[in-house]
C-alpha atoms as a PDB file:
ATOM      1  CA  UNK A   1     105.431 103.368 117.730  1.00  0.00           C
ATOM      2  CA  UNK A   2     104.296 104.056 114.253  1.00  0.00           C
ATOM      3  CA  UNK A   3     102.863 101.860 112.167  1.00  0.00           C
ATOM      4  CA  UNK A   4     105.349 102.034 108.968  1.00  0.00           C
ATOM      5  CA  UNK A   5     102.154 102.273 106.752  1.00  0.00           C
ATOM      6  CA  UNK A   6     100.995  98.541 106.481  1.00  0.00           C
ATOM      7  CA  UNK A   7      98.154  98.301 104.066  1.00  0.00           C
ATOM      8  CA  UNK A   8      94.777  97.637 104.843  1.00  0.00           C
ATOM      9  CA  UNK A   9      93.413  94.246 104.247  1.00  0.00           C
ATOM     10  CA  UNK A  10      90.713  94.997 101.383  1.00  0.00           C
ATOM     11  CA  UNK A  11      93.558  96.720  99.662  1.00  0.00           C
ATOM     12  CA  UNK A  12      94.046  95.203  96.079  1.00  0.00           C
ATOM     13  CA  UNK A  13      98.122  95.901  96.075  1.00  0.00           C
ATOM     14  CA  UNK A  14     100.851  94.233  95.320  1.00  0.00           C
ATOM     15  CA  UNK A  15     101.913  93.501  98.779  1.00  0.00           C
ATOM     16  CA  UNK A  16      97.979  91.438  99.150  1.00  0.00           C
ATOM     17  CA  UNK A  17      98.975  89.738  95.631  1.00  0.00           C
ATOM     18  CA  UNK A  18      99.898  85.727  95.507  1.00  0.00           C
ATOM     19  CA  UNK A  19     102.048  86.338  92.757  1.00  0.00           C
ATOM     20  CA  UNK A  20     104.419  89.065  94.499  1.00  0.00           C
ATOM     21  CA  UNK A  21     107.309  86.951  95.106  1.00  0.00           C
ATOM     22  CA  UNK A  22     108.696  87.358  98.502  1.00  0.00           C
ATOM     23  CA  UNK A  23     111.589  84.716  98.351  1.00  0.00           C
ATOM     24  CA  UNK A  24     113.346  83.161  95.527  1.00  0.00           C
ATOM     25  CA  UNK A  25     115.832  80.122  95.917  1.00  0.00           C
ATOM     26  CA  UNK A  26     119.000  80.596  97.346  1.00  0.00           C
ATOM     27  CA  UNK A  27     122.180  78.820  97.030  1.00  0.00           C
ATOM     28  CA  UNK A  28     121.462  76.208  99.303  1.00  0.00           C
ATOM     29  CA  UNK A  29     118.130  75.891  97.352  1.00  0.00           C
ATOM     30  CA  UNK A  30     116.588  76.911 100.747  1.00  0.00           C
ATOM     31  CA  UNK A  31     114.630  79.974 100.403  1.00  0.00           C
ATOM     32  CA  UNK A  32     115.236  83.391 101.116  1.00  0.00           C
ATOM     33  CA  UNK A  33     113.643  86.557 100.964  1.00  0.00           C
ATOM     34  CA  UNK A  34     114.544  88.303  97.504  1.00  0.00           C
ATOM     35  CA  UNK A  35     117.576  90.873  97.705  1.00  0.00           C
ATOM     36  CA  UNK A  36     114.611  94.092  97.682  1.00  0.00           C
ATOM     37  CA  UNK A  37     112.055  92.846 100.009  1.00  0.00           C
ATOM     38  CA  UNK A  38     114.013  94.872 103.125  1.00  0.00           C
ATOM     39  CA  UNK A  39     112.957  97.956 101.653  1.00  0.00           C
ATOM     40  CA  UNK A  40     109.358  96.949 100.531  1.00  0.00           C
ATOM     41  CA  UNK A  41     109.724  95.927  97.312  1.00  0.00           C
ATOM     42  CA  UNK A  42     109.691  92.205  95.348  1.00  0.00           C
ATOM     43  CA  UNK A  43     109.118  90.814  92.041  1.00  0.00           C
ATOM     44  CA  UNK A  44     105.998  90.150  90.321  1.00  0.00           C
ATOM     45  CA  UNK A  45     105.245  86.198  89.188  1.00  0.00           C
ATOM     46  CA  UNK A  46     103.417  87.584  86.121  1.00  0.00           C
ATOM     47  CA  UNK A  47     105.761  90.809  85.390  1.00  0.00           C
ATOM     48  CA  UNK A  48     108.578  91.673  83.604  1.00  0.00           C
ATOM     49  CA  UNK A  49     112.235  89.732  84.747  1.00  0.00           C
ATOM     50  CA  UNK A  50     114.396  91.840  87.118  1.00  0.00           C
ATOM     51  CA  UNK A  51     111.763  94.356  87.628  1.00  0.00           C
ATOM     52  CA  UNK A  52     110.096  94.870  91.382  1.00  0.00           C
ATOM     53  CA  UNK A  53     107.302  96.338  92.651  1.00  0.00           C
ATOM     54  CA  UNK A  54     106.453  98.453  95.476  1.00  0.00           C
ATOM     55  CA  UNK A  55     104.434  96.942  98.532  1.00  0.00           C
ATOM     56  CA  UNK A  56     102.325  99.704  97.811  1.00  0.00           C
ATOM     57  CA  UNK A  57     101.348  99.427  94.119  1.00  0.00           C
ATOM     58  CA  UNK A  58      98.121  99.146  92.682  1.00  0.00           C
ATOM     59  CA  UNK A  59      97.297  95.773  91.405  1.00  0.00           C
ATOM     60  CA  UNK A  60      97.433  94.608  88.093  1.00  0.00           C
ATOM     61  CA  UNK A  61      94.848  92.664  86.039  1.00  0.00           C
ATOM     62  CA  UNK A  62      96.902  89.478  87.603  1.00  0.00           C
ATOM     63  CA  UNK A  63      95.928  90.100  90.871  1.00  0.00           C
ATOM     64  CA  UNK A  64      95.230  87.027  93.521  1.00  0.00           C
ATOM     65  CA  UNK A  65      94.096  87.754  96.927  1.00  0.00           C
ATOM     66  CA  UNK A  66      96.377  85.758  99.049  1.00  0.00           C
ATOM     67  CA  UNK A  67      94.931  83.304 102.099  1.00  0.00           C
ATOM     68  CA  UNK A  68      94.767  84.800 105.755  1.00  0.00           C
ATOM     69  CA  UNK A  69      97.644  82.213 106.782  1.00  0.00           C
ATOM     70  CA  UNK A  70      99.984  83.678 104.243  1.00  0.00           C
ATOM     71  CA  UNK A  71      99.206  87.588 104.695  1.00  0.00           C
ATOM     72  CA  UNK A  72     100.216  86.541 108.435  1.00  0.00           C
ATOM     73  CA  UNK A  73     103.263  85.293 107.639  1.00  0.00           C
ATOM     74  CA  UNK A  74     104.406  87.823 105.023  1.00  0.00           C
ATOM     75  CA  UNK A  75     103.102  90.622 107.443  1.00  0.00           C
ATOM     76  CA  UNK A  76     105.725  88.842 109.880  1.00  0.00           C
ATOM     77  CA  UNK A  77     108.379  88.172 107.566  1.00  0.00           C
ATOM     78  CA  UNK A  78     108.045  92.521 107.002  1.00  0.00           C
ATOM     79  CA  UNK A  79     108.512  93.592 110.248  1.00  0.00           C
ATOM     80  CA  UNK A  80     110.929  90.906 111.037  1.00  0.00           C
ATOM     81  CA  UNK A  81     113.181  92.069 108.120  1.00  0.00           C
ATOM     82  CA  UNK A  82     112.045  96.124 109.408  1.00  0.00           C
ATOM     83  CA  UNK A  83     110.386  96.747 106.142  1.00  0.00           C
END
């Protein structure tokens, strides 16, 4: 089975990035992974409203690695969704 091109750890991306917003409330006020993120892309916490980035983009001058915890559970939350 292929891979489906997950980045490498010492990647500075997006998809590394704490402020690359994976869920957003919903109406419940439960979170829920934004409308995008199936197809590998989310908004930015420091970017422009409405606008999302690629997994795969290079990071900007806002970048925060996130924890080891959290990279497991987005890296989860990716395959589980098939992005």
């Amino acid at each position: 089975m292929a891979d489906k091109g997950y980045l490498k750890m010492t990647e500075q991306t997006c998809y590394r990035c704490r402020y690359w917003q994976t869920s957003e409330p919903g109406k419940d006020k439960e979170p829920r992974p934004t409308p995008m993120l199936r197809f590998g892309f989310a908004p930015c916490a420091k970017g422009e409203i409405s606008r999302y980035w690629s997994r795969k983009a290079a990071a900007c001058k806002h970048y925060q690695a996130i924890g080891a915890a959290a990279q497991k559970r987005r890296d989860e939350m990716m395959k589980k969704l098939g992005a």
